[in-house]
Protein backbone atom coordinates (compact mmCIF):
# COMPACT_ATOMS: atom_id res chain seq x y z
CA UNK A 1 122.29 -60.08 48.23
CA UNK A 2 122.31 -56.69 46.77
CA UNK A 3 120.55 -57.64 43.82
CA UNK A 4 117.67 -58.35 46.72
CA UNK A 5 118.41 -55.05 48.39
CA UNK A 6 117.61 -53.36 45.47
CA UNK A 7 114.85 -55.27 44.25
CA UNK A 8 113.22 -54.76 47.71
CA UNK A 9 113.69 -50.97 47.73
CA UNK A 10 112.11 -51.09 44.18
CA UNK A 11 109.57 -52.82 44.71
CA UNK A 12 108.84 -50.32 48.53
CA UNK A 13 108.54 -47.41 45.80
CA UNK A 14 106.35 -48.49 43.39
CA UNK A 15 104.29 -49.36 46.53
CA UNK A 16 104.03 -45.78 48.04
CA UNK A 17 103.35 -43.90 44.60
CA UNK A 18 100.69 -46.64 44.10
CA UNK A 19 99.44 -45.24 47.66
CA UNK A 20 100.29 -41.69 47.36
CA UNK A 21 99.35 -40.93 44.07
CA UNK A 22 95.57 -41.25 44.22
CA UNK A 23 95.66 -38.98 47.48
CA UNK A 24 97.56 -36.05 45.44
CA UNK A 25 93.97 -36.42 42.73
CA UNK A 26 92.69 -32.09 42.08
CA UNK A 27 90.06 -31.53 43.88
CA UNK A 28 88.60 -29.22 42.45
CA UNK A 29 84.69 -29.30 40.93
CA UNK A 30 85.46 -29.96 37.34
CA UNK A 31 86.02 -33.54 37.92
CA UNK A 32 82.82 -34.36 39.14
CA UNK A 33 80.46 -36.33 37.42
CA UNK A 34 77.08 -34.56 38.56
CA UNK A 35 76.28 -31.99 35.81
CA UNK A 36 74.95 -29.65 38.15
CA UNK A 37 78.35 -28.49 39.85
CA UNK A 38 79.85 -25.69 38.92
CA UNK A 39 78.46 -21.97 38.77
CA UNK A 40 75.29 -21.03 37.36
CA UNK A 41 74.52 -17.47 35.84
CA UNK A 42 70.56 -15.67 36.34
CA UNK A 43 68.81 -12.90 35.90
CA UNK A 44 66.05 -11.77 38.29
CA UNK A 45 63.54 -10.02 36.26
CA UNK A 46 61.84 -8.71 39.60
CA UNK A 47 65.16 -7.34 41.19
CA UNK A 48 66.56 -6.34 38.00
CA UNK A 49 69.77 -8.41 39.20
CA UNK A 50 72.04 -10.72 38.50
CA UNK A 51 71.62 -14.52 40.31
CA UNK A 52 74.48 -16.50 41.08
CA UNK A 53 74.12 -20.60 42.01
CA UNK A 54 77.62 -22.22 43.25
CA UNK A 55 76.99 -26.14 43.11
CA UNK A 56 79.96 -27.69 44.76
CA UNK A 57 81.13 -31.56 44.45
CA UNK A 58 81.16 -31.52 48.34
CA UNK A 59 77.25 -31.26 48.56
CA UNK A 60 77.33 -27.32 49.54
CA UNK A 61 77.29 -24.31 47.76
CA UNK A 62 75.44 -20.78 47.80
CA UNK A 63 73.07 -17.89 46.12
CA UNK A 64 74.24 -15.05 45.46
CA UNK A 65 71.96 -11.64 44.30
CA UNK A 66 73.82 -8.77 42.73
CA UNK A 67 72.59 -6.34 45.08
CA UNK A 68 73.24 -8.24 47.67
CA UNK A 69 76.68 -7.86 50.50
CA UNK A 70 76.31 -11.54 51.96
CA UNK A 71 75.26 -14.91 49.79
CA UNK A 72 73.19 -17.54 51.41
CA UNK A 73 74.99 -20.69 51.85
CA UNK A 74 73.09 -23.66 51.39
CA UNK A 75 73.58 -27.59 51.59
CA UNK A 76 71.89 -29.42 48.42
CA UNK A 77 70.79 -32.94 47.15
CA UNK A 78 69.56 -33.90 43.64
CA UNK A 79 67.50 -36.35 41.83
CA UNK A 80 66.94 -36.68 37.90
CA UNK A 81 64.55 -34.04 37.90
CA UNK A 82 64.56 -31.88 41.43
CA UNK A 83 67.15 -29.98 43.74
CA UNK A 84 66.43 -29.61 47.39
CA UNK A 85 68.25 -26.80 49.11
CA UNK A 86 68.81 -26.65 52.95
CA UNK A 87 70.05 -23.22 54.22
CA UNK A 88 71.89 -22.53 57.23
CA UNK A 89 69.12 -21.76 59.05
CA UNK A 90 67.44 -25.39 58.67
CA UNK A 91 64.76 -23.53 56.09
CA UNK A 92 64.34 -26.00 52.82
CA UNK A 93 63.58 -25.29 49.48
CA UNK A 94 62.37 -27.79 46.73
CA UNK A 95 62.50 -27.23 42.96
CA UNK A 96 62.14 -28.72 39.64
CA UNK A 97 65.03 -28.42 37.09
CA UNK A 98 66.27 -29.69 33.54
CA UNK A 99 69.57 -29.47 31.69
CA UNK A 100 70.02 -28.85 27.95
CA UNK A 101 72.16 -27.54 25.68
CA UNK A 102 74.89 -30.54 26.70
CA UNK A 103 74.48 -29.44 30.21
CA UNK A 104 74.96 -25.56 29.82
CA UNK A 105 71.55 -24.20 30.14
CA UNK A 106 70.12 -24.69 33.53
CA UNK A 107 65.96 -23.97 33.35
CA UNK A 108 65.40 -24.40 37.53
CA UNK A 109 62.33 -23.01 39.25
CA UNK A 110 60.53 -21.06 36.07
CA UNK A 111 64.35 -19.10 35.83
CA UNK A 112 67.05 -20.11 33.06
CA UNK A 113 71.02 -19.86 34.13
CA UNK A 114 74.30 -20.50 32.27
CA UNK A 115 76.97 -22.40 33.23
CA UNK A 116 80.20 -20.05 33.92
């Protein structure tokens, strides 16, 4: 009977860390499979400033000029080939983009960013 006992508490662990252990996963961006999360780095040849893209797993992420006190959050969506931006204030913005150098150049809109 104790032989049972123990088998049956055994057997009650391996079931929660078979539950518990895929909720305790990181999540944090560098596990995602979409190459285009993660922080992108831009110059602004008409500001003279630096541009900063935040793609995050979640769907969200935000612009960011140098000069700049507040960035622009923003809600995006991506195909093979575009990136369509919502903003907070329901304004959208469309755009064409490729990846290259293994997914660390970024050439979106006419502007080329780096992958921090």
């Amino acid at each position: 009977m104790k032989q049972l006992k123990k088998l049956t508490a055994l057997f009650a662990i391996l079931l929660a860390m078979v539950v518990i252990a895929p909720a305790c996963s990181d999540d944090d961006d560098k596990g995602s499979s979409n190459p285009l999360v993660g922080t992108w780095v831009g110059y602004d040849d008409k500001d003279n400033s630096e541009i900063i893209y935040v793609f995050k797993a979640d769907g969200t992420g935000y612009e960011e000029y140098e000069f700049d006190s507040e960035p622009e959050e923003f809600r995006w969506v991506a195909t093979e080939s575009s990136i369509t931006l919502t903003y907070e204030d329901g304004s959208t913005y469309t755009a064409s983009y490729s990846l290259s150098d293994n997914g660390k150049t970024l050439r979106y809109d006419g502007d080329i960013y780096t992958k921090r």
